[in-house]
N, C-alpha and C. Protein backbone atom coordinates (compact mmCIF):
# COMPACT_ATOMS: atom_id res chain seq x y z
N UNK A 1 -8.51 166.30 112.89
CA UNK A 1 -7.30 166.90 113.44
C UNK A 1 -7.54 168.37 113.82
N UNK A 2 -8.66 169.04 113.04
CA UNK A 2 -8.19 170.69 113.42
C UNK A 2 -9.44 170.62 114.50
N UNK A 3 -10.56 169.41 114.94
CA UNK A 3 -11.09 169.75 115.98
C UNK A 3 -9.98 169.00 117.24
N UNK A 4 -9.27 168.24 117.00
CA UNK A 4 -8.23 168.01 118.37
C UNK A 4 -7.62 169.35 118.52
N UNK A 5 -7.26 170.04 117.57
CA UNK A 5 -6.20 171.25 117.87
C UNK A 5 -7.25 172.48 118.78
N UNK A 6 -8.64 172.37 118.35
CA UNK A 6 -9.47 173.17 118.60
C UNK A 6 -9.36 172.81 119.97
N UNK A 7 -10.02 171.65 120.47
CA UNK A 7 -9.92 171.44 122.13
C UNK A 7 -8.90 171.41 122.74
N UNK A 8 -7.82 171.19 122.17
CA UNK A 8 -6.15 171.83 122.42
C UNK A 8 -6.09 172.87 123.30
N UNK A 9 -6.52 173.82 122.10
CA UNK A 9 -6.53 175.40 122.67
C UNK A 9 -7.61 175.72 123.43
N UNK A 10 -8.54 175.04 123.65
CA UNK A 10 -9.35 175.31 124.23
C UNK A 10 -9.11 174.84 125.84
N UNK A 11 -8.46 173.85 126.05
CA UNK A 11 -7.94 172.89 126.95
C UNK A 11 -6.85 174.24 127.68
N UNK A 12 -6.24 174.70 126.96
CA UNK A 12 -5.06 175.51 127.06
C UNK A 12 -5.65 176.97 128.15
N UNK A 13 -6.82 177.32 127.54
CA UNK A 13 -7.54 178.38 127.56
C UNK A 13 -8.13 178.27 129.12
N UNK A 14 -8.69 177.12 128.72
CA UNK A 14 -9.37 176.52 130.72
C UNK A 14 -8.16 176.66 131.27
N UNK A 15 -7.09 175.82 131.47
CA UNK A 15 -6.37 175.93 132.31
C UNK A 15 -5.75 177.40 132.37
N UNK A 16 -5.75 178.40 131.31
CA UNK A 16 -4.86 179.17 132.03
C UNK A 16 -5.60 180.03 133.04
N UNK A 17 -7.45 180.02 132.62
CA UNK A 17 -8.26 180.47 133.67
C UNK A 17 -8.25 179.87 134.60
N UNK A 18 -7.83 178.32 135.07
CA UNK A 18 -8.46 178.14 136.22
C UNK A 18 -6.88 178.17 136.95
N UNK A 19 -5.87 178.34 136.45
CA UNK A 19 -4.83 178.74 137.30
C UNK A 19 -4.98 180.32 137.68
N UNK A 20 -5.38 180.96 136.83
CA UNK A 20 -5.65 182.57 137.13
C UNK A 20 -6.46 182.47 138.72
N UNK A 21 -7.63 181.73 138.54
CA UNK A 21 -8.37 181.60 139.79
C UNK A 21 -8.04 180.79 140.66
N UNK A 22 -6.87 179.79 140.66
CA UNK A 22 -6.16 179.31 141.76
C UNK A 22 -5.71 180.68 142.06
N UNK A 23 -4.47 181.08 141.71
CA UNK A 23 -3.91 182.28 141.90
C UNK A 23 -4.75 183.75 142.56
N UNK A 24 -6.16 183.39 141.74
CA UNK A 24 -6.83 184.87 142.92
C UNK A 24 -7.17 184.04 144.13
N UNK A 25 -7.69 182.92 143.91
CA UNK A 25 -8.13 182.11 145.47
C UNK A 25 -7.43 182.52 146.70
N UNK A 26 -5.63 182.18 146.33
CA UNK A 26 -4.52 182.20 146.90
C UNK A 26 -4.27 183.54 147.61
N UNK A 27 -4.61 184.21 146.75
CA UNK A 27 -4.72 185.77 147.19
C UNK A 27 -5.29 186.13 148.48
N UNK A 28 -6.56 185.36 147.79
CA UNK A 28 -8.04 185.71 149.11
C UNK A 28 -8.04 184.98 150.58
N UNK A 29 -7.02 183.79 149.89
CA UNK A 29 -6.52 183.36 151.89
C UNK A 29 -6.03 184.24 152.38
N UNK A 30 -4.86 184.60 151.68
CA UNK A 30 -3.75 185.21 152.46
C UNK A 30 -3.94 186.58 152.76
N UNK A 31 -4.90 187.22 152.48
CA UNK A 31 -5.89 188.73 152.69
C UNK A 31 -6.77 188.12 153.91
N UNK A 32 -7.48 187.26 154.01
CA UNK A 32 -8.18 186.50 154.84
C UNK A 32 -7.81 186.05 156.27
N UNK A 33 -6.60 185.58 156.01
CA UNK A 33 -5.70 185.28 156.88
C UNK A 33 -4.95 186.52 157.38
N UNK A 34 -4.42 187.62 157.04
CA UNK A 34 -4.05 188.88 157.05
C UNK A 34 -5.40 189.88 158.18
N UNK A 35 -6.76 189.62 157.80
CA UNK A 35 -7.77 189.95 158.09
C UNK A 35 -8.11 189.54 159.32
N UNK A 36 -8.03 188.17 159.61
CA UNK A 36 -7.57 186.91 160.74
C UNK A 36 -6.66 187.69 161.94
N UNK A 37 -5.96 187.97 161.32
CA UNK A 37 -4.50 188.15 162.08
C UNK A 37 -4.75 189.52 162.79
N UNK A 38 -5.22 190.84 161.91
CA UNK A 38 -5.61 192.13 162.58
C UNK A 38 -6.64 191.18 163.26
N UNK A 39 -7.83 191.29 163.15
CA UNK A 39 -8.96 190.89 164.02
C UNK A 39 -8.50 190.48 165.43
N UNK A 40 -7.51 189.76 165.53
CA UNK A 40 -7.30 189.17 166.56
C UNK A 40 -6.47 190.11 167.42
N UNK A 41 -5.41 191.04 167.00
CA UNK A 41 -4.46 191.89 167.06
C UNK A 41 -5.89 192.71 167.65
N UNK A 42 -6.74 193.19 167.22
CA UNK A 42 -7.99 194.58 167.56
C UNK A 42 -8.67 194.18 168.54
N UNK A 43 -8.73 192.84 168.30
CA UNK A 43 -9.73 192.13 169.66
C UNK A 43 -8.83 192.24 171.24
N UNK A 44 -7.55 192.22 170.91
CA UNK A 44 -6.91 192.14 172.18
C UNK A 44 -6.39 193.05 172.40
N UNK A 45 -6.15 194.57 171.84
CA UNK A 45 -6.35 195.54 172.29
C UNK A 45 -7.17 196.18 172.57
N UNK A 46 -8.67 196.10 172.23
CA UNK A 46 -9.91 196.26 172.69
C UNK A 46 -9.83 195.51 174.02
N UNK A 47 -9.69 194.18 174.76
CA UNK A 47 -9.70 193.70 176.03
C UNK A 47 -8.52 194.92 177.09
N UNK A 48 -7.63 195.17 176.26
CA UNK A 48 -6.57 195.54 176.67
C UNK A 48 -7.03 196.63 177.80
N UNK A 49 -7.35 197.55 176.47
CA UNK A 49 -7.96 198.91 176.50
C UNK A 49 -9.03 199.29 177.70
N UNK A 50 -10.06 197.56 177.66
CA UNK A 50 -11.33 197.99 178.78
C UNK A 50 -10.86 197.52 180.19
N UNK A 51 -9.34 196.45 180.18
CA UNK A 51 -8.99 196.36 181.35
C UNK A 51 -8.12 198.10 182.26
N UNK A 52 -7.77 198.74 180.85
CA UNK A 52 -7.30 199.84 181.23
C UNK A 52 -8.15 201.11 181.90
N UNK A 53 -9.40 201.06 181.31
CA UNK A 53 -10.59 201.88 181.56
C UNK A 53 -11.05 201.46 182.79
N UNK A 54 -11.77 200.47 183.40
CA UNK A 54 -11.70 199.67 184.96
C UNK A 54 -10.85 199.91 185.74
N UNK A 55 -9.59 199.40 185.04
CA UNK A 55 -8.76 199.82 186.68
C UNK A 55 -8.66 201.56 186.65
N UNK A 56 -8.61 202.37 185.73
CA UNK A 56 -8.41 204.04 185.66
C UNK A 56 -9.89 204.98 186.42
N UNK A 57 -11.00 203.64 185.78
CA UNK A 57 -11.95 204.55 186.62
C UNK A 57 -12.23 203.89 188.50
N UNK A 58 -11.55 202.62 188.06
CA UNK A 58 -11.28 202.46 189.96
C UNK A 58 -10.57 203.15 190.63
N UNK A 59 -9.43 203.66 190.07
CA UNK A 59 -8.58 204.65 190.47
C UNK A 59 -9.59 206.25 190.90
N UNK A 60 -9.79 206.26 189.41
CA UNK A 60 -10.87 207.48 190.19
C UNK A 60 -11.72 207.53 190.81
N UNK A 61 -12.79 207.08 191.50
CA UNK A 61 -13.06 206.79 192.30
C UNK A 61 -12.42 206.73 193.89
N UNK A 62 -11.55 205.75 193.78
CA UNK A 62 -10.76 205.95 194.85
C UNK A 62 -9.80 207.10 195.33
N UNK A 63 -9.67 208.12 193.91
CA UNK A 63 -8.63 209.61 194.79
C UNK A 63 -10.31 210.30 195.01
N UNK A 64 -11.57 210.22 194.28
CA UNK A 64 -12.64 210.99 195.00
C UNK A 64 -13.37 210.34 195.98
N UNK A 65 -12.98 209.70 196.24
CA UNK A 65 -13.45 209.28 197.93
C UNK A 65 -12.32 209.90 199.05
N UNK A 66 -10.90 209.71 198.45
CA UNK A 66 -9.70 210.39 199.46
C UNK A 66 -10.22 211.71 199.46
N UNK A 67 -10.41 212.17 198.46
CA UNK A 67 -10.64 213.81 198.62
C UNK A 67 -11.68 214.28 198.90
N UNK A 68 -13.23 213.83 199.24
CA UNK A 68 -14.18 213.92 199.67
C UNK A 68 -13.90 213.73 201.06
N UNK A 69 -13.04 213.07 201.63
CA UNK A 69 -12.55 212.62 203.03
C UNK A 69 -11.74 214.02 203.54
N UNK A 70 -10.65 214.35 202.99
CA UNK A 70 -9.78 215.21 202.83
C UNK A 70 -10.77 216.73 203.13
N UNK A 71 -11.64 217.00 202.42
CA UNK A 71 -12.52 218.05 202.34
C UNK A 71 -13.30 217.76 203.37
N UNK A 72 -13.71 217.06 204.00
CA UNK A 72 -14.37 216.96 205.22
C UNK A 72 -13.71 216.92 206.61
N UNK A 73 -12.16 216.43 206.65
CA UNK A 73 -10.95 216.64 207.42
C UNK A 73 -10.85 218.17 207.36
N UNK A 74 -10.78 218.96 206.25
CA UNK A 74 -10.37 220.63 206.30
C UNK A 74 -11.54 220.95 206.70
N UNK A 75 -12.66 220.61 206.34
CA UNK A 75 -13.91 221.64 207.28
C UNK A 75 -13.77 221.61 208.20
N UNK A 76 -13.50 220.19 208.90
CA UNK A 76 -13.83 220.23 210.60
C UNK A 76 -12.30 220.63 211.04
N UNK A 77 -11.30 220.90 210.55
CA UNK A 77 -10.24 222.07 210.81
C UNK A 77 -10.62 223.13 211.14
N UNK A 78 -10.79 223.53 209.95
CA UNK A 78 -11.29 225.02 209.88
C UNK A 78 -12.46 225.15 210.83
N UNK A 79 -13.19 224.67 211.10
CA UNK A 79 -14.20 224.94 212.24
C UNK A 79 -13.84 225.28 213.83
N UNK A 80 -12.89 224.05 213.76
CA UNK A 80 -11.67 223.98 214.95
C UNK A 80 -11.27 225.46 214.98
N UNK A 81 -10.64 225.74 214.01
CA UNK A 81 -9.31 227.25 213.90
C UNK A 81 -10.75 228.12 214.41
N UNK A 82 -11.59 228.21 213.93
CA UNK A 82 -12.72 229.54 214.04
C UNK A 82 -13.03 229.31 215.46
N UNK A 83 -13.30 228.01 216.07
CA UNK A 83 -13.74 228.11 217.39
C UNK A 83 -12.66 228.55 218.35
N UNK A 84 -11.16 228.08 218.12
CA UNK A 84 -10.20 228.47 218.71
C UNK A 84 -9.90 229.97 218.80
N UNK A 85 -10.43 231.03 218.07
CA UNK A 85 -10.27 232.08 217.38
C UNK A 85 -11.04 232.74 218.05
N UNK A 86 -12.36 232.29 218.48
CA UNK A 86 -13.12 233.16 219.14
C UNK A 86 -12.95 232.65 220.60
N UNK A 87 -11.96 231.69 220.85
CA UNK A 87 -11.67 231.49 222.49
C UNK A 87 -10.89 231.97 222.74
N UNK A 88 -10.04 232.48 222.37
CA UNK A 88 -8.84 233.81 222.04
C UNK A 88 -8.96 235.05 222.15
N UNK A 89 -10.17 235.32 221.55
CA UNK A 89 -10.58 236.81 221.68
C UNK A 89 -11.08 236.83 222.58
């Protein structure tokens, strides 16, 4: 009898560890899953982010080509005004 009572408590003892470690298991999904969830959240603002960088540096690009244009429109102005300037005088 006092070795039934012994594996009793001992019986008692396992289970309350292996519910402890259900219980951390449970934990470690739902941190996991939590972990899951950012990852995916970071991953698609990272896509977000490099579709934002592409089109911003297409953009730039495209006002320094206008303004490389623009600056070559005012030289040959200004070349104009100077030649007009000395057909004047």
């Amino acid at each position: 009898e006092a070795q039934i009572r012994f594996l009793k408590a001992k019986l008692r003892v396992m289970q309350e560890e292996l519910d402890s470690v259900v219980c951390e298991c449970k934990k470690k999904d739902d941190e996991n899953q939590n972990l899951k969830s950012r990852l995916k959240d970071t991953e698609e603002e990272n896509t977000r982010l490099h579709r934002t960088i592409s089109m911003q540096h297409s953009q730039t690009e495209k006002y320094k080509m206008l303004s490389q244009e623009a600056n070559k429109k005012s030289e040959g102005l200004q070349q104009e005004v100077i030649a007009l300037e000395k057909v004047l005088q």
